[in-house]
PDB file of N, CA and C in Angstrom:
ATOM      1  N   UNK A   1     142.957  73.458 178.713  1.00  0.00           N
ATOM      2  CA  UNK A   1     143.746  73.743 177.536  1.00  0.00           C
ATOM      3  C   UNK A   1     143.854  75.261 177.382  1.00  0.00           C
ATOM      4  N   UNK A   2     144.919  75.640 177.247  1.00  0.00           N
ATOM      5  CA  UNK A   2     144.915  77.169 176.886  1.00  0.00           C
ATOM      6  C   UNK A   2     144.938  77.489 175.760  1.00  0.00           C
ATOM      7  N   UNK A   3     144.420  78.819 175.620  1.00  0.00           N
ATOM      8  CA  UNK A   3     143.781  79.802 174.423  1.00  0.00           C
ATOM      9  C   UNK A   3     144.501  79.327 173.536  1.00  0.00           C
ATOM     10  N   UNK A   4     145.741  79.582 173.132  1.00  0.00           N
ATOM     11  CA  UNK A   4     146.448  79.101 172.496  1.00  0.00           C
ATOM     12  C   UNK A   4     146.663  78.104 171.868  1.00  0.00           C
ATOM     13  N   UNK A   5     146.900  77.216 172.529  1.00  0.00           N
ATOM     14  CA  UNK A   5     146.541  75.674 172.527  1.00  0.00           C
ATOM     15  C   UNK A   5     145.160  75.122 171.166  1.00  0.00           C
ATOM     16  N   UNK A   6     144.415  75.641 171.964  1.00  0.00           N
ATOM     17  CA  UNK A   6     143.229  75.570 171.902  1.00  0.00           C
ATOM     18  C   UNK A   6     142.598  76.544 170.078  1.00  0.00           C
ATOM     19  N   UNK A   7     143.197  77.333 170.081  1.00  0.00           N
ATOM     20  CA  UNK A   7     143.689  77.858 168.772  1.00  0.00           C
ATOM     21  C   UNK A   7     144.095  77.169 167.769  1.00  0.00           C
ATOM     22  N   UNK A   8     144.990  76.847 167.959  1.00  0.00           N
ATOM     23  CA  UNK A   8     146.336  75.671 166.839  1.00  0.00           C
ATOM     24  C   UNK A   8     145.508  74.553 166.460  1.00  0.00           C
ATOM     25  N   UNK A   9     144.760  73.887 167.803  1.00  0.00           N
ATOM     26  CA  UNK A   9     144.101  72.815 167.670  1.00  0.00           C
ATOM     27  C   UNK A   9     142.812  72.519 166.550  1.00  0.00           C
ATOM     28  N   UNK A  10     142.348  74.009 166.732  1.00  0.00           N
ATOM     29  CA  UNK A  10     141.076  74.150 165.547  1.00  0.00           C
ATOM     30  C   UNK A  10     141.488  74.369 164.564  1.00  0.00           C
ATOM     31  N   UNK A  11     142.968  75.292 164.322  1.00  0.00           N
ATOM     32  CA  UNK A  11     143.450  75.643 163.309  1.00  0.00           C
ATOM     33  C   UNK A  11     143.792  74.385 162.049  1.00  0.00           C
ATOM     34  N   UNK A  12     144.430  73.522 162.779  1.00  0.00           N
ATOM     35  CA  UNK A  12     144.457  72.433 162.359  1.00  0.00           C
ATOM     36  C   UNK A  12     143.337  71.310 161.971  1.00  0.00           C
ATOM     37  N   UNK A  13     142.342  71.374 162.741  1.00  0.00           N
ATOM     38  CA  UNK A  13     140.850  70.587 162.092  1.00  0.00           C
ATOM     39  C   UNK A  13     140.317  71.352 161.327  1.00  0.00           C
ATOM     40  N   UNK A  14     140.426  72.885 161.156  1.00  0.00           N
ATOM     41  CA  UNK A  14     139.975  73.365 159.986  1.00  0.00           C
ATOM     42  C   UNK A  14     140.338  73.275 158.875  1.00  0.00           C
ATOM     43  N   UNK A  15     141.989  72.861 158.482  1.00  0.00           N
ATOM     44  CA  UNK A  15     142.423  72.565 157.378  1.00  0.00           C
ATOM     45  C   UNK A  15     142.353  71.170 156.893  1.00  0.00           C
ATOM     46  N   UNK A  16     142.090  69.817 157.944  1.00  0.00           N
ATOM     47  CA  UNK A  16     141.685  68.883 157.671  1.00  0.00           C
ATOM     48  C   UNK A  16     140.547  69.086 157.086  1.00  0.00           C
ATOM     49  N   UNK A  17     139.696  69.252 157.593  1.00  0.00           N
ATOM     50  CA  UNK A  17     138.161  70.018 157.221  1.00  0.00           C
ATOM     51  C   UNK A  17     138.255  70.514 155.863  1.00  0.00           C
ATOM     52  N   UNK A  18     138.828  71.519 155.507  1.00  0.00           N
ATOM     53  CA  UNK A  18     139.078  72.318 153.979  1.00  0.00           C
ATOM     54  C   UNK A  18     139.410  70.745 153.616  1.00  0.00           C
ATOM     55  N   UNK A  19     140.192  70.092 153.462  1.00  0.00           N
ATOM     56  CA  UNK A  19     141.233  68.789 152.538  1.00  0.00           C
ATOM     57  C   UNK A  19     140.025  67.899 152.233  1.00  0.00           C
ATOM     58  N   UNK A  20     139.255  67.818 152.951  1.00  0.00           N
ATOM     59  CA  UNK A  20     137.745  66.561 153.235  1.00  0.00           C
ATOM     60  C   UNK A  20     137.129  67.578 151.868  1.00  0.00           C
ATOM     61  N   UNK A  21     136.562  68.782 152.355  1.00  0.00           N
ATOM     62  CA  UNK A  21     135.732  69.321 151.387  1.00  0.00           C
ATOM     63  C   UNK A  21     136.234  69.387 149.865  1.00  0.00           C
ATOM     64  N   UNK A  22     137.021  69.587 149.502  1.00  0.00           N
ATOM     65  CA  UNK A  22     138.199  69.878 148.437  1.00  0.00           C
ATOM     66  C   UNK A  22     137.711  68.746 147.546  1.00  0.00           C
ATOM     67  N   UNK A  23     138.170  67.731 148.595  1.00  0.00           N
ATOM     68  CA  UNK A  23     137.786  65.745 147.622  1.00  0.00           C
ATOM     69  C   UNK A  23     136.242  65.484 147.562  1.00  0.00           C
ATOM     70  N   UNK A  24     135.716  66.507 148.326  1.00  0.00           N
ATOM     71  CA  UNK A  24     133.966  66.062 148.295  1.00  0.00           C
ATOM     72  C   UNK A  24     133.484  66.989 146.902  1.00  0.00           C
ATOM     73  N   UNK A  25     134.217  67.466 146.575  1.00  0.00           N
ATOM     74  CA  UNK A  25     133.876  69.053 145.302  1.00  0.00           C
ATOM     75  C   UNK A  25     134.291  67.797 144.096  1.00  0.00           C
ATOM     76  N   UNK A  26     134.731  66.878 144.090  1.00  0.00           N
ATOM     77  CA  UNK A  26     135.317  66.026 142.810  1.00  0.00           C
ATOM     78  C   UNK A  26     134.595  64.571 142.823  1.00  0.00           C
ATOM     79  N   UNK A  27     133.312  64.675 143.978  1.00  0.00           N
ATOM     80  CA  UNK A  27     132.742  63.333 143.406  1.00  0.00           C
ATOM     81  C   UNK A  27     131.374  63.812 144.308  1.00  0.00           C
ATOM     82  N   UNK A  28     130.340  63.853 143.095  1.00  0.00           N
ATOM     83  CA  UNK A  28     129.015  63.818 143.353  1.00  0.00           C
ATOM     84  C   UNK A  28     128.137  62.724 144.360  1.00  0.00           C
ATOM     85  N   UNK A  29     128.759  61.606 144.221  1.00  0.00           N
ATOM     86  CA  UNK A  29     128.523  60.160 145.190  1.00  0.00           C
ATOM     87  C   UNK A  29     129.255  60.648 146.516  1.00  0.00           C
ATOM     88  N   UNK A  30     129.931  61.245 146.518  1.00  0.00           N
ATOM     89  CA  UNK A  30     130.598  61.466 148.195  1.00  0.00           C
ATOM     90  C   UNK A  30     130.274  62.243 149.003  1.00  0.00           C
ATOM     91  N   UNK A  31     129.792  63.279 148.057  1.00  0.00           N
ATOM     92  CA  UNK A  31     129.141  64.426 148.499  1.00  0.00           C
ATOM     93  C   UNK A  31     128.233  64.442 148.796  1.00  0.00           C
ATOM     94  N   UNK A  32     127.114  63.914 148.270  1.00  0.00           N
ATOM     95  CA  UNK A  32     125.704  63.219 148.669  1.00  0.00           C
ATOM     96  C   UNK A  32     125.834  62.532 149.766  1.00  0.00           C
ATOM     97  N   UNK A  33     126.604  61.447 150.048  1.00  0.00           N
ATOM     98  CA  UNK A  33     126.677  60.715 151.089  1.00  0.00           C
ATOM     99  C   UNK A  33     127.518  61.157 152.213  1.00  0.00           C
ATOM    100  N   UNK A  34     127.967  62.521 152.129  1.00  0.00           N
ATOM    101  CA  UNK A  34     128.412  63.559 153.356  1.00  0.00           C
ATOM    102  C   UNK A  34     127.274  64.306 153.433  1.00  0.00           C
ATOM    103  N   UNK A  35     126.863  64.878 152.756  1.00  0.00           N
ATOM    104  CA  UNK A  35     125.455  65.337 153.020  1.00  0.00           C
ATOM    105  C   UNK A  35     124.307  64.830 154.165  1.00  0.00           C
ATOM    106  N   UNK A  36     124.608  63.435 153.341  1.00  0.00           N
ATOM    107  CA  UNK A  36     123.316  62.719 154.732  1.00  0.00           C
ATOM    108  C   UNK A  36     123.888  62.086 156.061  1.00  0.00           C
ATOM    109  N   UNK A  37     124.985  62.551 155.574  1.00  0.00           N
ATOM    110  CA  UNK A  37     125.818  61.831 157.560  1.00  0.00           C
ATOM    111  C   UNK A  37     125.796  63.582 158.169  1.00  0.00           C
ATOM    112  N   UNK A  38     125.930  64.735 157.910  1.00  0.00           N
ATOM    113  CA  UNK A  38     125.787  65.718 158.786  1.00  0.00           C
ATOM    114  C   UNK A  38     124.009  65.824 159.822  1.00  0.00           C
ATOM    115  N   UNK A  39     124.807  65.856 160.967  1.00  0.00           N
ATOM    116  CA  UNK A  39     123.713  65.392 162.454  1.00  0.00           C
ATOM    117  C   UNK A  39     122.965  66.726 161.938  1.00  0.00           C
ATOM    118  N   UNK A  40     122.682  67.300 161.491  1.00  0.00           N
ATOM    119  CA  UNK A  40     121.762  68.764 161.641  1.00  0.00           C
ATOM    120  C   UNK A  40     122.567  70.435 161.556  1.00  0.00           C
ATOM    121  N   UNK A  41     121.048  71.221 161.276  1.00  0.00           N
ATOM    122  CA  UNK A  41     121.847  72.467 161.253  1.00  0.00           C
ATOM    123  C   UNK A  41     120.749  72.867 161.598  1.00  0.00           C
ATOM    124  N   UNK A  42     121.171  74.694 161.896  1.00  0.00           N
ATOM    125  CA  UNK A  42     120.232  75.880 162.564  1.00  0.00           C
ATOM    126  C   UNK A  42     120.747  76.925 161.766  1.00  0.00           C
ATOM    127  N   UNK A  43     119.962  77.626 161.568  1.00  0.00           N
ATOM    128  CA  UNK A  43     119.705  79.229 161.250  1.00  0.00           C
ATOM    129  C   UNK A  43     120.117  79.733 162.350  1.00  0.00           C
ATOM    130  N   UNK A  44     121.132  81.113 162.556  1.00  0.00           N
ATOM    131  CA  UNK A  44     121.579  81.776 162.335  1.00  0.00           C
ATOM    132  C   UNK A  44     121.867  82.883 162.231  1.00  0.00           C
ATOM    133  N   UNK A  45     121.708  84.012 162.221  1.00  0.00           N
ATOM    134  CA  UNK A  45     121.706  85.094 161.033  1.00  0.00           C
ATOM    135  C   UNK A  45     122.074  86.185 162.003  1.00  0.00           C
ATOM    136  N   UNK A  46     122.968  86.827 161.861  1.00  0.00           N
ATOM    137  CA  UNK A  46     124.023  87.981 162.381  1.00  0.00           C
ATOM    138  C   UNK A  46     123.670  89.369 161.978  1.00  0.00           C
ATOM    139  N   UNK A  47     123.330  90.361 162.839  1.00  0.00           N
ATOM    140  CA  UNK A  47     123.027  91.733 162.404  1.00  0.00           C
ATOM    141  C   UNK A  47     123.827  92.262 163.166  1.00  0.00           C
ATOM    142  N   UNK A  48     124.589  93.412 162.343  1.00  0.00           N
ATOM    143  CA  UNK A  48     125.487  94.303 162.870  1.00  0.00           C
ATOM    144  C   UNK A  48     124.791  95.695 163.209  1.00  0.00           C
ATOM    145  N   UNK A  49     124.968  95.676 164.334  1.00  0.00           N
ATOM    146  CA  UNK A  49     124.640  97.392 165.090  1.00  0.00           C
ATOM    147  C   UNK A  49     125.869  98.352 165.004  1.00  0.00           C
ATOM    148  N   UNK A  50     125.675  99.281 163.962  1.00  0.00           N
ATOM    149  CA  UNK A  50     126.935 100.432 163.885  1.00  0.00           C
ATOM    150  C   UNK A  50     126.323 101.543 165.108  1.00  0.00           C
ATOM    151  N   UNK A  51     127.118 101.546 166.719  1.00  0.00           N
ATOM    152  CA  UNK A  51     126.343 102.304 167.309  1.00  0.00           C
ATOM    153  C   UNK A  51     126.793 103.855 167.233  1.00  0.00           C
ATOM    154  N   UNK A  52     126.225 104.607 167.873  1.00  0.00           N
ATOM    155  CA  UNK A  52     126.578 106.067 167.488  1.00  0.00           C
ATOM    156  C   UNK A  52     127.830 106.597 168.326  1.00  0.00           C
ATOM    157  N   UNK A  53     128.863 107.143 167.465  1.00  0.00           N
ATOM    158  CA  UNK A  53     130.179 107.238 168.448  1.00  0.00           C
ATOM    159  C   UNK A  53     130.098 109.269 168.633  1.00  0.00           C
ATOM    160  N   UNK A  54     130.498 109.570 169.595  1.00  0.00           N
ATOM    161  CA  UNK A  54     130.861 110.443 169.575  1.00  0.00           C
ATOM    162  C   UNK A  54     132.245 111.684 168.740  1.00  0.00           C
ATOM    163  N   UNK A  55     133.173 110.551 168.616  1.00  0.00           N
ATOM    164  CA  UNK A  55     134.205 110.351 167.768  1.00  0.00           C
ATOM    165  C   UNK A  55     134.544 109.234 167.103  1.00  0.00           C
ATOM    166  N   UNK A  56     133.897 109.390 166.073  1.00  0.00           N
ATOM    167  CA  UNK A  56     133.907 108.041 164.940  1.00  0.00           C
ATOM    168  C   UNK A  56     135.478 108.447 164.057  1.00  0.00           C
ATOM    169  N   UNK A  57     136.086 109.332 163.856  1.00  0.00           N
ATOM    170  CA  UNK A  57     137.156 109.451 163.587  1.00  0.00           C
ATOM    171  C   UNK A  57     138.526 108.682 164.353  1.00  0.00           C
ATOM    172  N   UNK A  58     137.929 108.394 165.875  1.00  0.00           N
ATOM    173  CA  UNK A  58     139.020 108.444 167.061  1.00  0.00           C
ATOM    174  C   UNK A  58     138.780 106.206 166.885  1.00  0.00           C
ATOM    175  N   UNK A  59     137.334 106.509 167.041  1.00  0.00           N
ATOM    176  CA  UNK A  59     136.515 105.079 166.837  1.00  0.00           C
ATOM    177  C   UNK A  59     135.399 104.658 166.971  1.00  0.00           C
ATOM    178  N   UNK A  60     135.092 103.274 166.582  1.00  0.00           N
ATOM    179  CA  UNK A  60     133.821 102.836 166.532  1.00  0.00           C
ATOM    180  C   UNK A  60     133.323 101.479 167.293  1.00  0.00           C
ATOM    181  N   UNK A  61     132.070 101.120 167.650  1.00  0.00           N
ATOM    182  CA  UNK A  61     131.961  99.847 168.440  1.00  0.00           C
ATOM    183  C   UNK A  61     130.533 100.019 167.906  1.00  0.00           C
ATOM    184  N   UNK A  62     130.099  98.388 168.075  1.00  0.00           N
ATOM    185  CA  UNK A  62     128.909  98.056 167.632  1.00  0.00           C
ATOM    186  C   UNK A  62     128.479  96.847 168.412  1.00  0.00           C
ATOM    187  N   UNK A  63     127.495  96.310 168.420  1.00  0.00           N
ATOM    188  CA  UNK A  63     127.121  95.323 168.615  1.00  0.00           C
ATOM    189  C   UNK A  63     126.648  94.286 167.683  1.00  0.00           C
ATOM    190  N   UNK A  64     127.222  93.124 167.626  1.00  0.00           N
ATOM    191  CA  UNK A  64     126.818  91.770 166.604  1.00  0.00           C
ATOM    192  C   UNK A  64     125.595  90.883 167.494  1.00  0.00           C
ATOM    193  N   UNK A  65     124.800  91.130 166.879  1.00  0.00           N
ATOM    194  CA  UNK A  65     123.685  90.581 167.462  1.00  0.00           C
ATOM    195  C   UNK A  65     122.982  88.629 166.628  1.00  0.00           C
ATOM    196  N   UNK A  66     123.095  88.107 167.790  1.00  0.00           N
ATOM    197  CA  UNK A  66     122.911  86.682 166.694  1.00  0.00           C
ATOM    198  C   UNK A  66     121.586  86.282 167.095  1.00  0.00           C
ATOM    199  N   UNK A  67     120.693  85.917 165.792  1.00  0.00           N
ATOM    200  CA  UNK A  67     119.554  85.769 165.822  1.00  0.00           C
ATOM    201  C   UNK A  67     119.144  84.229 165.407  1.00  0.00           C
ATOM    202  N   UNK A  68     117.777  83.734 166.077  1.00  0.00           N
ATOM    203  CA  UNK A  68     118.147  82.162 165.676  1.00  0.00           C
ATOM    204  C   UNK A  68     117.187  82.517 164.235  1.00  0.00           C
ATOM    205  N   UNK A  69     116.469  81.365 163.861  1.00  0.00           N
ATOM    206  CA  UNK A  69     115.391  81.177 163.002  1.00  0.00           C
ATOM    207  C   UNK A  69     113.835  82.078 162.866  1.00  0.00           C
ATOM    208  N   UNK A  70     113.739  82.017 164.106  1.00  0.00           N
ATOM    209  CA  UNK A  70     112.869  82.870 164.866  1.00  0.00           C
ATOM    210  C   UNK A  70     112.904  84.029 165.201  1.00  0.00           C
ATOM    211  N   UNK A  71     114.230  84.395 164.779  1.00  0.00           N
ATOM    212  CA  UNK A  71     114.554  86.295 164.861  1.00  0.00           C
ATOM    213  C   UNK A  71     114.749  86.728 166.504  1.00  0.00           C
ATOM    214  N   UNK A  72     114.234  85.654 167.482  1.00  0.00           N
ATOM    215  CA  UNK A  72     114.897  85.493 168.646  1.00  0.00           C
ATOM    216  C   UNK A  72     116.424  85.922 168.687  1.00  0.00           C
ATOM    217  N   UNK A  73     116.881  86.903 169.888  1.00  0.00           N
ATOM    218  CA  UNK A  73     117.862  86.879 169.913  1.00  0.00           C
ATOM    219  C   UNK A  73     118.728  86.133 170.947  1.00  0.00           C
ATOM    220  N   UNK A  74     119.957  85.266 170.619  1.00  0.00           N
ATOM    221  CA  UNK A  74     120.449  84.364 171.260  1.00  0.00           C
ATOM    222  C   UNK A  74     121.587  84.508 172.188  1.00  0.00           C
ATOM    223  N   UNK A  75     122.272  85.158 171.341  1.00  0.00           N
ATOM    224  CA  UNK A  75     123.779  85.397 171.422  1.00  0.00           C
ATOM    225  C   UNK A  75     123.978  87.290 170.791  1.00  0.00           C
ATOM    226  N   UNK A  76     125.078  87.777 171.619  1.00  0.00           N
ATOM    227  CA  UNK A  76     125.808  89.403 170.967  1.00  0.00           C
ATOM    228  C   UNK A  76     127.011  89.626 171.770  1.00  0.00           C
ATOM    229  N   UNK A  77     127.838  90.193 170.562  1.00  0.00           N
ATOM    230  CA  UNK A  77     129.176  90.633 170.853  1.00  0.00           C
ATOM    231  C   UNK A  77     129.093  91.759 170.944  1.00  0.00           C
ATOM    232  N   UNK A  78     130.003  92.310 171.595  1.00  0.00           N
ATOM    233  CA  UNK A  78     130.500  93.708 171.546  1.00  0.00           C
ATOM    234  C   UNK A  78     131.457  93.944 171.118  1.00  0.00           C
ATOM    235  N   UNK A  79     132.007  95.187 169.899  1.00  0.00           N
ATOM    236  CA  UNK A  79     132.959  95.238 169.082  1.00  0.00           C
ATOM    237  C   UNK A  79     133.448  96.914 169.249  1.00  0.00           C
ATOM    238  N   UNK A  80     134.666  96.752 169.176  1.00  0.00           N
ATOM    239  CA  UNK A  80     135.309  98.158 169.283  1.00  0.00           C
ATOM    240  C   UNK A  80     136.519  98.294 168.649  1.00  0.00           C
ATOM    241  N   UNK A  81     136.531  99.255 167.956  1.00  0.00           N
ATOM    242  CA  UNK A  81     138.064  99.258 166.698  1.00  0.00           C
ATOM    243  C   UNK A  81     138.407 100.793 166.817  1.00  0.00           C
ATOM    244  N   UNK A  82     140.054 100.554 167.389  1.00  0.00           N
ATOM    245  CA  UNK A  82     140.527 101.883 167.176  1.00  0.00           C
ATOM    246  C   UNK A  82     141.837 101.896 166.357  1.00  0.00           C
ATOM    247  N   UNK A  83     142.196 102.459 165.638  1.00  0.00           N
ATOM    248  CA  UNK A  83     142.860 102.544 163.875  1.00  0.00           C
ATOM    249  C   UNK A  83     142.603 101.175 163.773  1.00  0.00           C
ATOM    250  N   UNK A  84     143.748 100.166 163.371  1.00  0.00           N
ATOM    251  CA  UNK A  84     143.616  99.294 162.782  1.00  0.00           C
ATOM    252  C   UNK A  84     143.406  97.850 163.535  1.00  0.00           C
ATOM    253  N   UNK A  85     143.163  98.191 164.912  1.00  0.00           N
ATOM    254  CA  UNK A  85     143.144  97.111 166.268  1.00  0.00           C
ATOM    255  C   UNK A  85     141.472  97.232 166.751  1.00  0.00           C
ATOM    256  N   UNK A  86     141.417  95.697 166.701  1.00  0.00           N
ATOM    257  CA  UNK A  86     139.669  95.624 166.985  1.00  0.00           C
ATOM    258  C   UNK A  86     139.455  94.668 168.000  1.00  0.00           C
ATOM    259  N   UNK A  87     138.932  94.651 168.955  1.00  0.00           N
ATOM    260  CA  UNK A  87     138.839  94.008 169.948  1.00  0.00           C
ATOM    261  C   UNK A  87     136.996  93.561 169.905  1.00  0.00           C
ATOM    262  N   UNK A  88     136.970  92.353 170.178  1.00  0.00           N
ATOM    263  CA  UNK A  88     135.454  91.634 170.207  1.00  0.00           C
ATOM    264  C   UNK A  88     135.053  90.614 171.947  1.00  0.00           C
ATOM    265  N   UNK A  89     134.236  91.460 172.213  1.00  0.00           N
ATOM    266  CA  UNK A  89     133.625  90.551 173.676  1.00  0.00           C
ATOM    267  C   UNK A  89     132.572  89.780 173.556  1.00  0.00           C
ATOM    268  N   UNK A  90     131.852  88.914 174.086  1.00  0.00           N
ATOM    269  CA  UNK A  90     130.910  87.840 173.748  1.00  0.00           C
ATOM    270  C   UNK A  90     130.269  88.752 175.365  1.00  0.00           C
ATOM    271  N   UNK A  91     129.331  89.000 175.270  1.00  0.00           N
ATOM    272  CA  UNK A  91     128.399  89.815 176.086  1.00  0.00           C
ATOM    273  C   UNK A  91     127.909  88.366 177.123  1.00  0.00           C
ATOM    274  N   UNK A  92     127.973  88.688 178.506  1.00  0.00           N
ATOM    275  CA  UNK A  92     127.704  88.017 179.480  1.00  0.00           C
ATOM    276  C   UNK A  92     126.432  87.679 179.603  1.00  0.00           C
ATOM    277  N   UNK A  93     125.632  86.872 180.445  1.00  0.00           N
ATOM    278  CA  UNK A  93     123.929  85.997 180.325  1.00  0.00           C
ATOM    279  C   UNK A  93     123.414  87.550 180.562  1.00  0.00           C
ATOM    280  N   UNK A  94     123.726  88.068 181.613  1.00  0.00           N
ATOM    281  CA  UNK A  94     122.751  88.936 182.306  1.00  0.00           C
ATOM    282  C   UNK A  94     123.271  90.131 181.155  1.00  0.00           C
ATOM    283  N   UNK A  95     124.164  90.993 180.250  1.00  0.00           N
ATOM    284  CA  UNK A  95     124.421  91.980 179.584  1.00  0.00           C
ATOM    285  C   UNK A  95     123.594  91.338 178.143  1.00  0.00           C
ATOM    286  N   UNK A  96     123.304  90.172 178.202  1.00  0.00           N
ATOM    287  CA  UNK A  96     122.887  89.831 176.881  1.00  0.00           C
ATOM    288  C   UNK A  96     121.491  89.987 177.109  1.00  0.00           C
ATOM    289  N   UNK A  97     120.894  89.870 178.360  1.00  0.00           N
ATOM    290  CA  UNK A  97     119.296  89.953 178.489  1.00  0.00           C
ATOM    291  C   UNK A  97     118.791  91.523 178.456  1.00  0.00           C
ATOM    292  N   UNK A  98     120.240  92.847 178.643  1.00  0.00           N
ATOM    293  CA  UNK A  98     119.664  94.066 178.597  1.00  0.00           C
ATOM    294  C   UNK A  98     119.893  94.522 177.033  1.00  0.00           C
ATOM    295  N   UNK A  99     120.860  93.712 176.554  1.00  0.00           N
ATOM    296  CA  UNK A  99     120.789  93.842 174.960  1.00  0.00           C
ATOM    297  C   UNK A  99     119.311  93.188 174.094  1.00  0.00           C
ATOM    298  N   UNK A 100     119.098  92.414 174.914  1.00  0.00           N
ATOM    299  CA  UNK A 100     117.778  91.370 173.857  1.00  0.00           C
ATOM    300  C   UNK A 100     116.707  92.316 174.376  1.00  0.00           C
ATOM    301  N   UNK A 101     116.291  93.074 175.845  1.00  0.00           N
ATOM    302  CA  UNK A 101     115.467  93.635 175.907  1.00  0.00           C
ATOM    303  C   UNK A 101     115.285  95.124 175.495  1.00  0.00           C
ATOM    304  N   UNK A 102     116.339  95.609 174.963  1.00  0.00           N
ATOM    305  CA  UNK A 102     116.305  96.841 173.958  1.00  0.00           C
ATOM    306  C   UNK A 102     116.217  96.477 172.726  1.00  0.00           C
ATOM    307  N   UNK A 103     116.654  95.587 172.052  1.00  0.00           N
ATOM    308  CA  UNK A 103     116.467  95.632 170.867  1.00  0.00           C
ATOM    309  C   UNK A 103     115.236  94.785 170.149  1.00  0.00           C
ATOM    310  N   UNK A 104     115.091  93.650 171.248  1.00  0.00           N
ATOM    311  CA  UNK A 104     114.590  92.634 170.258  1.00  0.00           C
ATOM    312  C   UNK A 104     113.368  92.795 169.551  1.00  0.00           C
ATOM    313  N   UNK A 105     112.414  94.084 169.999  1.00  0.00           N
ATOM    314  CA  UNK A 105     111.220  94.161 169.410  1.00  0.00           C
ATOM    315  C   UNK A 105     111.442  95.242 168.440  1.00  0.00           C
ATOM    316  N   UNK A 106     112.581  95.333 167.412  1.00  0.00           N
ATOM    317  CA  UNK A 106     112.744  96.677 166.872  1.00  0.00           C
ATOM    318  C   UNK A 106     112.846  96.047 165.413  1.00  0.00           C
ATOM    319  N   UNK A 107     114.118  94.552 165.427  1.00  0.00           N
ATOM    320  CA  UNK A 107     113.684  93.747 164.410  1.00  0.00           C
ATOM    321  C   UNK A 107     113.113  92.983 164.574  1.00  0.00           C
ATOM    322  N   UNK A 108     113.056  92.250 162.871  1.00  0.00           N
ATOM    323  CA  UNK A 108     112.272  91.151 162.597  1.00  0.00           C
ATOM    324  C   UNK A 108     113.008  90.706 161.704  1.00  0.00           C
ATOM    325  N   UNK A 109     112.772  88.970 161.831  1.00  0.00           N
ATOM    326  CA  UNK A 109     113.154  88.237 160.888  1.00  0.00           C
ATOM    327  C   UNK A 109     112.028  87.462 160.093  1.00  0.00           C
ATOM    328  N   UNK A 110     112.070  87.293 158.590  1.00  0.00           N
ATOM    329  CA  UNK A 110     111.269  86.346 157.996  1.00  0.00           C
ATOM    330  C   UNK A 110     111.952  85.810 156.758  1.00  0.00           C
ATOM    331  N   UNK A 111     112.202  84.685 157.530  1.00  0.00           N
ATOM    332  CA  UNK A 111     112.521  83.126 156.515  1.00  0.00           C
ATOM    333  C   UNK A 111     111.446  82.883 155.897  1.00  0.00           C
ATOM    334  N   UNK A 112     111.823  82.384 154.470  1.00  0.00           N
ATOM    335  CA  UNK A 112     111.078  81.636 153.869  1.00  0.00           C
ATOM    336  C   UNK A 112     111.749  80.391 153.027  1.00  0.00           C
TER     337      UNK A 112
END
């Protein structure tokens, strides 16, 4: 399926999605009982790296770093915006293991 494609397609289950939630906001019994049919969830939690630009006037890039529960890091993008155009990469297995091994002992996460 192409990008595109593949676009429209979510675009469209997301607004089904919104229409479901909308009618679940107007009955306490439905909502409860959507509640207990969702299979599970995970933590999460997204930290943005503003990195140091040489010309932050010209532009900027950072890294989005995704952390699970455990403050483990899982997942990171790479982000770069010049005027009003921003471009985002999903960092490859092996670019994500030199990102997790610079950073990961610098934060911390604590859930409670």
């Amino acid at each position: 399926m192409s990008e595109d494609k593949s676009a429209q397609k979510a675009e469209k289950e997301l607004k089904k999605r919104l229409r479901e939630f909308k009618k679940l906001l107007k009955s306490e019994e439905e909502k409860t009982k959507f509640y207990d049919e969702i299979p599970g969830s995970e933590i999460l939690v997204r930290m943005d790296l503003f990195l140091p630009s040489p010309s932050p006037d010209k532009f900027v890039d950072g890294i989005f770093l995704y952390m699970d529960g455990l403050g483990k890091i899982v997942d990171a993008e790479y982000y770069f915006k010049e005027s009003s155009k921003v471009s985002i990469t999903r960092l490859a297995e092996k670019d994500l293991k030199v990102v997790s091994d610079l950073f990961q002992d610098e934060f911390s996460l604590e859930i409670e």
